[in-house]
PDB file of N, CA and C in Angstrom:
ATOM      1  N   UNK A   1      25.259   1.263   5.931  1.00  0.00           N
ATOM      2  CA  UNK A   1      24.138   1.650   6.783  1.00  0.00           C
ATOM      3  C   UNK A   1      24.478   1.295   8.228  1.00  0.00           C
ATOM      4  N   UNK A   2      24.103   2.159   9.329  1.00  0.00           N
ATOM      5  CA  UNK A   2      24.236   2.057  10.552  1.00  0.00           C
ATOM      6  C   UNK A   2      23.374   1.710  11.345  1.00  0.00           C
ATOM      7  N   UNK A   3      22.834   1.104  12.741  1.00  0.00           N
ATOM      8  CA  UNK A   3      21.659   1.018  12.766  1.00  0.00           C
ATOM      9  C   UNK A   3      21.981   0.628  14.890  1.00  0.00           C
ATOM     10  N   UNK A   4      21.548   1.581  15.502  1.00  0.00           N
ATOM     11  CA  UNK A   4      22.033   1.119  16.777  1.00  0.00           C
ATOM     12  C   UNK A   4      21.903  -0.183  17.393  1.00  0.00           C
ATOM     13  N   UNK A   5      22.675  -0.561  18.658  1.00  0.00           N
ATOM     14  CA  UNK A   5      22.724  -2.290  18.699  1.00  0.00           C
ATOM     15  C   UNK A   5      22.389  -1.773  20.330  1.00  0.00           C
ATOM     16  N   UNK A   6      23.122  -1.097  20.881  1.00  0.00           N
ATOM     17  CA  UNK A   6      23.009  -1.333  22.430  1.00  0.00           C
ATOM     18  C   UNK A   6      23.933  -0.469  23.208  1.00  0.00           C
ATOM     19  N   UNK A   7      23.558  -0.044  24.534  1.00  0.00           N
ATOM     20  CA  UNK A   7      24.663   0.992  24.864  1.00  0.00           C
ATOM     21  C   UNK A   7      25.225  -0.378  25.993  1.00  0.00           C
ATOM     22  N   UNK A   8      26.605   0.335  26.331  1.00  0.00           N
ATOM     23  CA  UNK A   8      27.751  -0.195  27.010  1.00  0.00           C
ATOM     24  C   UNK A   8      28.013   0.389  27.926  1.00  0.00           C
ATOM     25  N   UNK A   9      27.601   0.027  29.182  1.00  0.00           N
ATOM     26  CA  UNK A   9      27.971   0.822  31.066  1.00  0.00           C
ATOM     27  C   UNK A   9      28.702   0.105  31.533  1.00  0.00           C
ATOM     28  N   UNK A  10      29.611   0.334  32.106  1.00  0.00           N
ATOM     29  CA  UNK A  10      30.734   0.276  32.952  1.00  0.00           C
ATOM     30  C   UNK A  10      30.007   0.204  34.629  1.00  0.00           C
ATOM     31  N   UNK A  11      29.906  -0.513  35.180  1.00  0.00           N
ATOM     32  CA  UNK A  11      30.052  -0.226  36.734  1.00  0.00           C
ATOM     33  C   UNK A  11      30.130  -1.392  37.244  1.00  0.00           C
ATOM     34  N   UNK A  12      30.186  -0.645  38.688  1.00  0.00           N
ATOM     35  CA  UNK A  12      30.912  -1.147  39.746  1.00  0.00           C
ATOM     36  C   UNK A  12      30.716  -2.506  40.242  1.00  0.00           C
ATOM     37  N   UNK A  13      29.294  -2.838  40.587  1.00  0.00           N
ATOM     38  CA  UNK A  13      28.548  -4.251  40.925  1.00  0.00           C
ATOM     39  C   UNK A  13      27.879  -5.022  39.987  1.00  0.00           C
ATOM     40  N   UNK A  14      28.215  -5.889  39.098  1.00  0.00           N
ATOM     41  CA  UNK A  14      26.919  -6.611  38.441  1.00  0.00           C
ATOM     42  C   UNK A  14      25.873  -6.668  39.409  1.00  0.00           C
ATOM     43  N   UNK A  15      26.113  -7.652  40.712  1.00  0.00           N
ATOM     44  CA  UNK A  15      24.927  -8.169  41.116  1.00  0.00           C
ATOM     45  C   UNK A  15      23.947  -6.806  41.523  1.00  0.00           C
ATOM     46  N   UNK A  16      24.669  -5.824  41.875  1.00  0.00           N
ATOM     47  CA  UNK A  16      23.918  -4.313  42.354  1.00  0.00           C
ATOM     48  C   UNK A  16      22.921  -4.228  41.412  1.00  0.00           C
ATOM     49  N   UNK A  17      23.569  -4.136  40.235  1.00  0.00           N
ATOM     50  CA  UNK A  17      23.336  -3.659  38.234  1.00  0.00           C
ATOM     51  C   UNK A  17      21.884  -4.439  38.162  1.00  0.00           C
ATOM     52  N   UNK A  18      22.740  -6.300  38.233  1.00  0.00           N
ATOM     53  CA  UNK A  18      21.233  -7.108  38.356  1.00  0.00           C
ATOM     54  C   UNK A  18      20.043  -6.902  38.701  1.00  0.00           C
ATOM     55  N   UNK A  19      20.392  -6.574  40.127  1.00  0.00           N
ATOM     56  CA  UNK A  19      19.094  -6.104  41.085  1.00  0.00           C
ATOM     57  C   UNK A  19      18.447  -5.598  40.745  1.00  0.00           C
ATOM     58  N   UNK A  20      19.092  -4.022  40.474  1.00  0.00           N
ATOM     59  CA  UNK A  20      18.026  -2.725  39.719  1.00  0.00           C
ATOM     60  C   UNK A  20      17.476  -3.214  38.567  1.00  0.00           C
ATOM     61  N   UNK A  21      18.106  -3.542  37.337  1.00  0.00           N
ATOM     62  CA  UNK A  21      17.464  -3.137  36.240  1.00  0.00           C
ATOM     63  C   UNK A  21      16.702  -4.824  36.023  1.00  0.00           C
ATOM     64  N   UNK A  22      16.934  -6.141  36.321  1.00  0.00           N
ATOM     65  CA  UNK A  22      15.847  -7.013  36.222  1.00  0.00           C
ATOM     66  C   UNK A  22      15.134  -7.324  37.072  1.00  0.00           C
ATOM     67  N   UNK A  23      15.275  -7.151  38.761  1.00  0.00           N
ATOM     68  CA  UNK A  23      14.383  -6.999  39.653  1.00  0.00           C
ATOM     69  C   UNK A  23      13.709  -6.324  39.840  1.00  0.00           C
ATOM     70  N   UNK A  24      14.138  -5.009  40.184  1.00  0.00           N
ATOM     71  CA  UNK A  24      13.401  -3.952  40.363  1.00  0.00           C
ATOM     72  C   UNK A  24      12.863  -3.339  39.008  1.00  0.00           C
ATOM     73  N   UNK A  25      13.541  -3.035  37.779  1.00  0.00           N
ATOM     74  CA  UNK A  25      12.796  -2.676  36.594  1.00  0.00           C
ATOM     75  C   UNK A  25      12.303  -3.901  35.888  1.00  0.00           C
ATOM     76  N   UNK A  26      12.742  -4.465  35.782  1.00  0.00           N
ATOM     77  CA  UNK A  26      11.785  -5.923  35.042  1.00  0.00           C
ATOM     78  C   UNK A  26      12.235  -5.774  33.562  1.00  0.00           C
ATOM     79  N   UNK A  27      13.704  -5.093  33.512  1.00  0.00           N
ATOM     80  CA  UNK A  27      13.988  -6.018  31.829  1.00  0.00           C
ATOM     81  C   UNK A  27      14.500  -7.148  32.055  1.00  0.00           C
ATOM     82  N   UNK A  28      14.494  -7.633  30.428  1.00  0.00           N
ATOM     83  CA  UNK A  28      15.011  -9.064  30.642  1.00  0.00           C
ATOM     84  C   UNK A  28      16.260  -9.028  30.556  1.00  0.00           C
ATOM     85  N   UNK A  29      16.984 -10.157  31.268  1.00  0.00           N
ATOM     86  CA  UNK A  29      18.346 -10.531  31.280  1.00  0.00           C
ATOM     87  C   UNK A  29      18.379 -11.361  29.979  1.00  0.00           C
ATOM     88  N   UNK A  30      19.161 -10.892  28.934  1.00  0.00           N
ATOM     89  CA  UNK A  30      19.229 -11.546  27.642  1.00  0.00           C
ATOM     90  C   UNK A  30      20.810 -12.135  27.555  1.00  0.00           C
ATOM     91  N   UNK A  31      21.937 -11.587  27.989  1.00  0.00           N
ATOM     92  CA  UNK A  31      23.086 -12.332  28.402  1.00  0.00           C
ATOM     93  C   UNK A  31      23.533 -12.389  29.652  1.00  0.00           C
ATOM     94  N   UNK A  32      23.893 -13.197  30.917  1.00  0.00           N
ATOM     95  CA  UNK A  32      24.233 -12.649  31.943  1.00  0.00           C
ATOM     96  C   UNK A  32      25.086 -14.560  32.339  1.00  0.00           C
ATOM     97  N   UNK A  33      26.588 -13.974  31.927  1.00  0.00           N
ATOM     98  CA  UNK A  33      27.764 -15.448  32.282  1.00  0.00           C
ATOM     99  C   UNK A  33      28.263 -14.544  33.422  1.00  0.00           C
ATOM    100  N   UNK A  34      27.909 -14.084  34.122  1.00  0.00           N
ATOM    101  CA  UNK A  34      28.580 -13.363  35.498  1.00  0.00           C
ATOM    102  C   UNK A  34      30.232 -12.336  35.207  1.00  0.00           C
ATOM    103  N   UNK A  35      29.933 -12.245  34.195  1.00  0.00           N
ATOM    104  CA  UNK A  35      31.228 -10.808  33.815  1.00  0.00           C
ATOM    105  C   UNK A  35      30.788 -10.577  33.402  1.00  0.00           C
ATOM    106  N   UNK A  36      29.222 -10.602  32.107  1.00  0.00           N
ATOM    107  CA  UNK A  36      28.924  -9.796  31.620  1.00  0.00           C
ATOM    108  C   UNK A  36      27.446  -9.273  31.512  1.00  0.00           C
ATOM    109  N   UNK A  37      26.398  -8.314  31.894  1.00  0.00           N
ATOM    110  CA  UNK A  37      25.022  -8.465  31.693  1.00  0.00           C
ATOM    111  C   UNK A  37      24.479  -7.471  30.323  1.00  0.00           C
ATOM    112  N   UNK A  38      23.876  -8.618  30.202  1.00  0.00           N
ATOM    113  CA  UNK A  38      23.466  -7.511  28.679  1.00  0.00           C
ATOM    114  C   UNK A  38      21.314  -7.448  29.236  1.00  0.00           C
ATOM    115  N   UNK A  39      20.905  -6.504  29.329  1.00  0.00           N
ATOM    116  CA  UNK A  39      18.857  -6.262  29.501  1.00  0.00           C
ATOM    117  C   UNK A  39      18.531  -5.903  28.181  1.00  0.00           C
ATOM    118  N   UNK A  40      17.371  -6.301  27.863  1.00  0.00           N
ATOM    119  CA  UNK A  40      16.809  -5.810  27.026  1.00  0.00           C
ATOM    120  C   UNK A  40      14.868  -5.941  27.255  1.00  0.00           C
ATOM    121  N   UNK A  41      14.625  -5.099  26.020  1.00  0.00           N
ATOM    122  CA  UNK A  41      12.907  -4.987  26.285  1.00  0.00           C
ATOM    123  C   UNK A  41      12.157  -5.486  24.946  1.00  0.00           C
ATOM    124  N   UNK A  42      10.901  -5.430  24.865  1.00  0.00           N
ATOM    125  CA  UNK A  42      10.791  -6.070  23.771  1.00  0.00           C
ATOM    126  C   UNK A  42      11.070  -5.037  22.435  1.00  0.00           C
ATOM    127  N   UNK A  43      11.629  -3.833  22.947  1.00  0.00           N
ATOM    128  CA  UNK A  43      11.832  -2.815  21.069  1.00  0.00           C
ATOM    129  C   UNK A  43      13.493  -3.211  20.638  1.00  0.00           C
ATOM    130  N   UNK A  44      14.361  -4.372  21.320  1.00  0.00           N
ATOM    131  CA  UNK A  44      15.090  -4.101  21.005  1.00  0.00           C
ATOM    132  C   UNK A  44      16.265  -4.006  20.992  1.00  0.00           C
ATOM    133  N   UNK A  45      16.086  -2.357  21.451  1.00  0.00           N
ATOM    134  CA  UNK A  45      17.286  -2.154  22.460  1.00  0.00           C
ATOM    135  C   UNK A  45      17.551  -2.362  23.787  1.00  0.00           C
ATOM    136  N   UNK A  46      19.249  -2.608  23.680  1.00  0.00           N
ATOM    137  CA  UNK A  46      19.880  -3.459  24.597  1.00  0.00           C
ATOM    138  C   UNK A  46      21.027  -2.303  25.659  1.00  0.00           C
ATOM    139  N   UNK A  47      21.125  -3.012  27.008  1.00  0.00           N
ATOM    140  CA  UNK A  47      22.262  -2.038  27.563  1.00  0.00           C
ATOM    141  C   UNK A  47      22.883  -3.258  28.037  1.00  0.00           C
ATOM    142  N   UNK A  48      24.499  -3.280  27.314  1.00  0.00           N
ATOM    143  CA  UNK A  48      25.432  -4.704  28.184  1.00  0.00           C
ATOM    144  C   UNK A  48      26.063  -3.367  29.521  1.00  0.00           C
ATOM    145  N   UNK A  49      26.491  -4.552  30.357  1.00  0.00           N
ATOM    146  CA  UNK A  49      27.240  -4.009  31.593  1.00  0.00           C
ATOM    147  C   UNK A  49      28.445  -4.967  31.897  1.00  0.00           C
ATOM    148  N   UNK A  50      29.283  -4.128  32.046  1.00  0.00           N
ATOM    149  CA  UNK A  50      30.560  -5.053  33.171  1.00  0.00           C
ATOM    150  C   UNK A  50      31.040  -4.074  34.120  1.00  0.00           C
ATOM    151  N   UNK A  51      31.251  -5.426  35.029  1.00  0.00           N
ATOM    152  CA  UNK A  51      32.194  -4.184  36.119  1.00  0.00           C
ATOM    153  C   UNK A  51      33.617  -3.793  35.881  1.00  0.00           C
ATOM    154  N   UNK A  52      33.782  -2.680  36.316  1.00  0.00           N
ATOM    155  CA  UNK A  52      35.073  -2.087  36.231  1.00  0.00           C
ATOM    156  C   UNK A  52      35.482  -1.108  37.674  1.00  0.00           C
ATOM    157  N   UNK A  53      36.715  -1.098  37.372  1.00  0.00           N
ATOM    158  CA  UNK A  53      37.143  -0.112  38.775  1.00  0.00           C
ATOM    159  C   UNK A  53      36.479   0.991  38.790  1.00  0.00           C
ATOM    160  N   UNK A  54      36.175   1.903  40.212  1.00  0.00           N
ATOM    161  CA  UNK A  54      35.339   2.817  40.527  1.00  0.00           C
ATOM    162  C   UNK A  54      35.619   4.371  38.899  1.00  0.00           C
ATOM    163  N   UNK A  55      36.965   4.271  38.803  1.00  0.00           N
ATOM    164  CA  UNK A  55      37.302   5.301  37.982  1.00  0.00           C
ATOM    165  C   UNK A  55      37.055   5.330  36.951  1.00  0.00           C
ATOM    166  N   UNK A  56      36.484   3.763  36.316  1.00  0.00           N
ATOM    167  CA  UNK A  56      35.823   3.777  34.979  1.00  0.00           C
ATOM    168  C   UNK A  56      34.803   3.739  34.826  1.00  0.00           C
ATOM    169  N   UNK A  57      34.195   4.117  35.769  1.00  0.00           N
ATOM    170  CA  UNK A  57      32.821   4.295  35.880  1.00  0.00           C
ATOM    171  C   UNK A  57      32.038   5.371  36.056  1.00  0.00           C
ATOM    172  N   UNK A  58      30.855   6.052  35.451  1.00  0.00           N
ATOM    173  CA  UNK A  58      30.187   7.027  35.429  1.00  0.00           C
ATOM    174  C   UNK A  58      30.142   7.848  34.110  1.00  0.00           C
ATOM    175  N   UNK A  59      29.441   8.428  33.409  1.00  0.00           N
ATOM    176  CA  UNK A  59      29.271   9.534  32.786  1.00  0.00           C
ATOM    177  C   UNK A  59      28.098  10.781  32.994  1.00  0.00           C
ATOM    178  N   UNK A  60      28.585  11.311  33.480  1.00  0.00           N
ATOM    179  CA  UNK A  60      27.232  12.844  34.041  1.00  0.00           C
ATOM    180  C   UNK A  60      26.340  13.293  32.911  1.00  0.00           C
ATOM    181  N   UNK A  61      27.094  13.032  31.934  1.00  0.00           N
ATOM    182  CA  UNK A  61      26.118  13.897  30.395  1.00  0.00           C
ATOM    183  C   UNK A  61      25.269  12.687  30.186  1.00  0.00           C
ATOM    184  N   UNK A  62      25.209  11.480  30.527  1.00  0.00           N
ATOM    185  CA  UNK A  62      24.377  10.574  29.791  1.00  0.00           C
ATOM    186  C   UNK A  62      23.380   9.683  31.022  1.00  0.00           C
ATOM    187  N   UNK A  63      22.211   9.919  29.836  1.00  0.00           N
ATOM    188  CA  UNK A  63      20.605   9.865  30.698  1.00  0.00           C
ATOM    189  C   UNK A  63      20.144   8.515  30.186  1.00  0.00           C
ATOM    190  N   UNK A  64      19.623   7.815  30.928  1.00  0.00           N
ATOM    191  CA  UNK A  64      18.995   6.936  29.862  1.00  0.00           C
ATOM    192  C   UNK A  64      17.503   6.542  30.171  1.00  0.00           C
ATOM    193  N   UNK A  65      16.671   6.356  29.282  1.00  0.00           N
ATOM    194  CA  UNK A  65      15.319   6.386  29.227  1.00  0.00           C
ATOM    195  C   UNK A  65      14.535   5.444  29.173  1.00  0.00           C
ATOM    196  N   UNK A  66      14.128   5.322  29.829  1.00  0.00           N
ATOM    197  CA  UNK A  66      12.942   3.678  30.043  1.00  0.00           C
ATOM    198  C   UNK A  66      11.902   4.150  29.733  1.00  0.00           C
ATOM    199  N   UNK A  67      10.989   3.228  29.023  1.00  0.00           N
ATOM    200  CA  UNK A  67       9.591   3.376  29.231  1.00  0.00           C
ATOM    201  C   UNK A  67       8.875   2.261  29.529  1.00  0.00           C
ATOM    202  N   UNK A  68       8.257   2.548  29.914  1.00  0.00           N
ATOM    203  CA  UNK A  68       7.775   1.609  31.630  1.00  0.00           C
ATOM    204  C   UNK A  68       5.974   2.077  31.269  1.00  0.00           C
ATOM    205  N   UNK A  69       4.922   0.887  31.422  1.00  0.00           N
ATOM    206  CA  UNK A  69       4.009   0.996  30.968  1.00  0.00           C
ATOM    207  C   UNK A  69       2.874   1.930  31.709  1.00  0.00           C
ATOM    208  N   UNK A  70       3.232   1.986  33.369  1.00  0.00           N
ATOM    209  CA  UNK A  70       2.439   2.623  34.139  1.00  0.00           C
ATOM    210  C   UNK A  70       3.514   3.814  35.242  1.00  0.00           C
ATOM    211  N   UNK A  71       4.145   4.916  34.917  1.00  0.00           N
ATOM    212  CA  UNK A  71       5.023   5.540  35.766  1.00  0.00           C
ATOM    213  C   UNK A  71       4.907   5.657  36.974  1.00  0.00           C
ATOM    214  N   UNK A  72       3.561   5.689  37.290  1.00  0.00           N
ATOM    215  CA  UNK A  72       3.346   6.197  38.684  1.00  0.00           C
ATOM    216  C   UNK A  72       2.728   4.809  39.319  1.00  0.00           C
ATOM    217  N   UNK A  73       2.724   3.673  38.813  1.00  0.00           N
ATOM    218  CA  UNK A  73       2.584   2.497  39.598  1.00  0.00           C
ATOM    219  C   UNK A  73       4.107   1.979  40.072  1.00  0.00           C
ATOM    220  N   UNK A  74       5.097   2.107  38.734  1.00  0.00           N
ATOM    221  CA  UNK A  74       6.182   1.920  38.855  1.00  0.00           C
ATOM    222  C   UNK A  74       6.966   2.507  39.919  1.00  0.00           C
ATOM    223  N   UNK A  75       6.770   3.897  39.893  1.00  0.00           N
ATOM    224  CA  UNK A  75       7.301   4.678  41.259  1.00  0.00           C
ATOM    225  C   UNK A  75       7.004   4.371  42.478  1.00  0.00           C
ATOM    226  N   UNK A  76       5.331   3.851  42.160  1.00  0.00           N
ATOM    227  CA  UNK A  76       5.180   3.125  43.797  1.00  0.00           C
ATOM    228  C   UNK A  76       5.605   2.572  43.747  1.00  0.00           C
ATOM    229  N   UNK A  77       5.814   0.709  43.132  1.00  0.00           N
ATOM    230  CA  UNK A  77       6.682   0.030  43.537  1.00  0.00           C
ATOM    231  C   UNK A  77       8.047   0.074  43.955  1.00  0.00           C
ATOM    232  N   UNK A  78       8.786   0.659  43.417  1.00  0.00           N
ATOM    233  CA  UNK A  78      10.015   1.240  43.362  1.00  0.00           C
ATOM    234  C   UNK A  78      10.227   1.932  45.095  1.00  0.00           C
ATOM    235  N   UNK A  79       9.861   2.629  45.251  1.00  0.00           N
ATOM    236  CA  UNK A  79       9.741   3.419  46.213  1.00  0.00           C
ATOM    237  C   UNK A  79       9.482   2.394  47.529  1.00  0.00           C
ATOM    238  N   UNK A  80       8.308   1.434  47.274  1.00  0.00           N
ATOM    239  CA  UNK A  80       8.220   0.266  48.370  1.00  0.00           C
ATOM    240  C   UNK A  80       9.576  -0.441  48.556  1.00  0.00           C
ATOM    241  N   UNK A  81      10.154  -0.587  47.581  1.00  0.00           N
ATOM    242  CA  UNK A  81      11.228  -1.461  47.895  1.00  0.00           C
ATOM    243  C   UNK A  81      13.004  -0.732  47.923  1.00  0.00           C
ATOM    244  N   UNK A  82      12.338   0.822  48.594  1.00  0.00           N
ATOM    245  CA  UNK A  82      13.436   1.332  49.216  1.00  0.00           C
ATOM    246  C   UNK A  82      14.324   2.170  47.837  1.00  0.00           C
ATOM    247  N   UNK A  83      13.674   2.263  46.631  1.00  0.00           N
ATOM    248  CA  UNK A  83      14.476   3.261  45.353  1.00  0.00           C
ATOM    249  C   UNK A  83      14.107   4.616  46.170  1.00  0.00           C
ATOM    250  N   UNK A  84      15.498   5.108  45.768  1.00  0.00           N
ATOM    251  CA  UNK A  84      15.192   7.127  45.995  1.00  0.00           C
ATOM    252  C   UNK A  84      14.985   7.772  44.698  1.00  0.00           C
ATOM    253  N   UNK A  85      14.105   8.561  44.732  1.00  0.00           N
ATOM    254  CA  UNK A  85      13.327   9.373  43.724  1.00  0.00           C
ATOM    255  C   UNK A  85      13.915  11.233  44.303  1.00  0.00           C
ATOM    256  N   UNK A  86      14.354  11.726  43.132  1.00  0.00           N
ATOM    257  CA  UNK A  86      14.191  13.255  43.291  1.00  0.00           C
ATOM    258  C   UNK A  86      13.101  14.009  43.322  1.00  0.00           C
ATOM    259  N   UNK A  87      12.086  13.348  43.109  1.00  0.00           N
ATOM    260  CA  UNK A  87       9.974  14.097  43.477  1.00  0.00           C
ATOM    261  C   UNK A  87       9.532  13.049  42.457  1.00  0.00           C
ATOM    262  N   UNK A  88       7.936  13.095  42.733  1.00  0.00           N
ATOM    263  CA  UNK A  88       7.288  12.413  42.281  1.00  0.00           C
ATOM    264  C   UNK A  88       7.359  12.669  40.539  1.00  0.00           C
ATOM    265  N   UNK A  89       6.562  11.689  39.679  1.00  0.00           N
ATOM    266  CA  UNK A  89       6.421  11.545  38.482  1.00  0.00           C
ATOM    267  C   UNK A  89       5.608  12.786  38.072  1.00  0.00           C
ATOM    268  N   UNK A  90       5.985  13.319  37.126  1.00  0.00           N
ATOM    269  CA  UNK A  90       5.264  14.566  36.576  1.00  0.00           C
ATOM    270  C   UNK A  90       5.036  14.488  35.102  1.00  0.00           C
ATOM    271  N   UNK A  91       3.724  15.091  34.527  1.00  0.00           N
ATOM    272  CA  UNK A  91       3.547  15.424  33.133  1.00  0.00           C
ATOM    273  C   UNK A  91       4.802  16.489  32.758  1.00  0.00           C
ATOM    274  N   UNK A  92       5.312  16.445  31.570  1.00  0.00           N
ATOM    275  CA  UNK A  92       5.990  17.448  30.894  1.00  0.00           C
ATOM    276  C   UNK A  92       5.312  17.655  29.837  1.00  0.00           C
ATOM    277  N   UNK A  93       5.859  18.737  29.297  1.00  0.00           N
ATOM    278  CA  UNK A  93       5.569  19.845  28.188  1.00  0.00           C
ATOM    279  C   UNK A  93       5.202  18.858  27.004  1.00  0.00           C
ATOM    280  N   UNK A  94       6.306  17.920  26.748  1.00  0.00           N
ATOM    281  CA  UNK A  94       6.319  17.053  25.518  1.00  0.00           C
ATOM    282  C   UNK A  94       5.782  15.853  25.183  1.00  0.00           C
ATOM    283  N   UNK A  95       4.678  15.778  26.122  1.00  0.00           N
ATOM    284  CA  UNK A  95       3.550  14.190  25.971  1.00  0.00           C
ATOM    285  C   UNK A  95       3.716  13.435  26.699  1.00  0.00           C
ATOM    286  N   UNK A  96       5.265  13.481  27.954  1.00  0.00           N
ATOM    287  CA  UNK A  96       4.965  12.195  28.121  1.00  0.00           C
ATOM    288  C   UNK A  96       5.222  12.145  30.300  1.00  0.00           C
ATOM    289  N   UNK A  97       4.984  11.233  30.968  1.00  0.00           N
ATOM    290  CA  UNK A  97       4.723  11.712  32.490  1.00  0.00           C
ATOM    291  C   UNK A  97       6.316  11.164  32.458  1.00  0.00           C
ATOM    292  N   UNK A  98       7.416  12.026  33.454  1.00  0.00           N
ATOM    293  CA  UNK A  98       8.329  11.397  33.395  1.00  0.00           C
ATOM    294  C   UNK A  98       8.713  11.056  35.376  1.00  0.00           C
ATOM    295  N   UNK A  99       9.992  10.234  35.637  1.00  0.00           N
ATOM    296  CA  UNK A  99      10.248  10.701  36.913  1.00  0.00           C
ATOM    297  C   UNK A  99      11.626  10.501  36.904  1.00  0.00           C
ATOM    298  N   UNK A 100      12.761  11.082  37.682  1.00  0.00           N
ATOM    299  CA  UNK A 100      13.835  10.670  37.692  1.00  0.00           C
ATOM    300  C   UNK A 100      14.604  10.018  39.041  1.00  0.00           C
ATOM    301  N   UNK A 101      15.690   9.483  38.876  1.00  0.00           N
ATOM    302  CA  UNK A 101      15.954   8.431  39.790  1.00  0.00           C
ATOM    303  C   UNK A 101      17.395   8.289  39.400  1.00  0.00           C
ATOM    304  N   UNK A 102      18.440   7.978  40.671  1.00  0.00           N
ATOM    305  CA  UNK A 102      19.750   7.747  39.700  1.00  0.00           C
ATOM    306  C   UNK A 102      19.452   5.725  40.386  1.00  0.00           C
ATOM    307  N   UNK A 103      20.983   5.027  39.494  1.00  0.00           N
ATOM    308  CA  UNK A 103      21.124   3.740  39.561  1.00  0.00           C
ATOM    309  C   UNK A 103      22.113   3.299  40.672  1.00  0.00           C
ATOM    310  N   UNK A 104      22.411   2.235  41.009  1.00  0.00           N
ATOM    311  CA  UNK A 104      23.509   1.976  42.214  1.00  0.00           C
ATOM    312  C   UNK A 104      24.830   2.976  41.687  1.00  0.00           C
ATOM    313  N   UNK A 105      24.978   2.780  40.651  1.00  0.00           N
ATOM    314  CA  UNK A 105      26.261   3.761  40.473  1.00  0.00           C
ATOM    315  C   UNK A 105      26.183   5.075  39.954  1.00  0.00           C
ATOM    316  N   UNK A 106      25.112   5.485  40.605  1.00  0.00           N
ATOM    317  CA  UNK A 106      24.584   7.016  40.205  1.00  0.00           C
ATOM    318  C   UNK A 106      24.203   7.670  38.373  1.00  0.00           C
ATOM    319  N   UNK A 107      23.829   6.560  37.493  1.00  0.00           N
ATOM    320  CA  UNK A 107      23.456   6.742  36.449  1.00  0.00           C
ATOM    321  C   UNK A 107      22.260   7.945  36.334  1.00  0.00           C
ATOM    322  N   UNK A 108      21.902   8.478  36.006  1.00  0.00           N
ATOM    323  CA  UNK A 108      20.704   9.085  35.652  1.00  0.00           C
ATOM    324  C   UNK A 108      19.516   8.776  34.519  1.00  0.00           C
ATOM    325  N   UNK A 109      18.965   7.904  35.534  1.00  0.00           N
ATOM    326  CA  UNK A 109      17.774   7.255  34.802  1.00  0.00           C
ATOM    327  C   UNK A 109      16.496   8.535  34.727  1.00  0.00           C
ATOM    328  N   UNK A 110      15.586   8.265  33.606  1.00  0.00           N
ATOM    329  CA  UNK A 110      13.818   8.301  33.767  1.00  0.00           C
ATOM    330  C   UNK A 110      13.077   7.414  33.222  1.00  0.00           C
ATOM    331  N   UNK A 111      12.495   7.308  34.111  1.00  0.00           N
ATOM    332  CA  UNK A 111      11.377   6.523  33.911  1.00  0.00           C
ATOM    333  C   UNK A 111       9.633   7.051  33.101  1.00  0.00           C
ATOM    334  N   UNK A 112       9.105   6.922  32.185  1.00  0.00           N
ATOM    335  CA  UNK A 112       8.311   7.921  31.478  1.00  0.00           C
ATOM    336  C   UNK A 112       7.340   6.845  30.825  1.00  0.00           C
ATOM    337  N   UNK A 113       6.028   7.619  30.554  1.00  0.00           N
ATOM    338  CA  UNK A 113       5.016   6.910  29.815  1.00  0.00           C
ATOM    339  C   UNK A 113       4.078   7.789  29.050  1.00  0.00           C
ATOM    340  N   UNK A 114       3.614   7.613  28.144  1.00  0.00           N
ATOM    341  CA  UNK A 114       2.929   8.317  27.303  1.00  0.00           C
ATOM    342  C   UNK A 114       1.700   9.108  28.232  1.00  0.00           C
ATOM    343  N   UNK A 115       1.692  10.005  28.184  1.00  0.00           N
ATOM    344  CA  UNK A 115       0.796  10.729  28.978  1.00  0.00           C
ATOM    345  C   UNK A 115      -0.764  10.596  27.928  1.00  0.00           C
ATOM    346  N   UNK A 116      -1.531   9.915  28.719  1.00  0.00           N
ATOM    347  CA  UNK A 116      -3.081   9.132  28.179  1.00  0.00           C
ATOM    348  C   UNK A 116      -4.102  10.178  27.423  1.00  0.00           C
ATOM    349  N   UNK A 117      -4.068  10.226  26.307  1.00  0.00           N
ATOM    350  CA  UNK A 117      -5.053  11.252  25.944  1.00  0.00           C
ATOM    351  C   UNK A 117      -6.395  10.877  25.429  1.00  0.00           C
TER     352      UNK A 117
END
């Protein structure tokens, strides 16, 4: 049986990495000995990070998905403290409000929440 554990990013800055995803997003730092950061939330799943040279870094096909309890509070904050957004947070087709945003090393994040019914 298989059962997922955590995805594995490559980039450039931990402390950059740090910034974004436990300052500014507010997961928790569950491993972080300064070569390696592993976040996580309470479902779970985990994303470790290390840095690596600029060339091992990036993948264009891969998105990754937060869910974040209030999107459009989140975007404000975010936005106060200088994140770039491609447009504001929007309902989609499939239930849920999403917004997108890339990471210091140009990841392609969204940020999304159950759209309130």
């Amino acid at each position: 049986m298989a059962a997922l554990s955590h995805l594995f990013v490559h980039v450039t800055s931990l402390e950059a990495t740090r910034h974004f995803y436990v300052d500014f997003l507010g997961l928790e730092p569950l491993v972080d000995d300064g070569l390696y950061l592993r976040v996580g939330g309470p479902n779970g799943f985990h994303i470790g990070f290390e840095e690596r040279d600029w060339a091992d870094v990036g993948a264009p096909g891969v998105e990754i998905a937060i869910r974040v309890d209030d999107v459009d509070e989140t975007y404000r904050l975010l936005r106060a403290e200088g994140v770039r957004f491609g447009a504001p947070p929007e309902d989609q087709e499939w239930g849920a409000r999403h917004v997108w945003l890339l990471d210091p090393d140009d990841y392609r994040l969204t940020l999304w929440s159950p759209i309130a019914t």
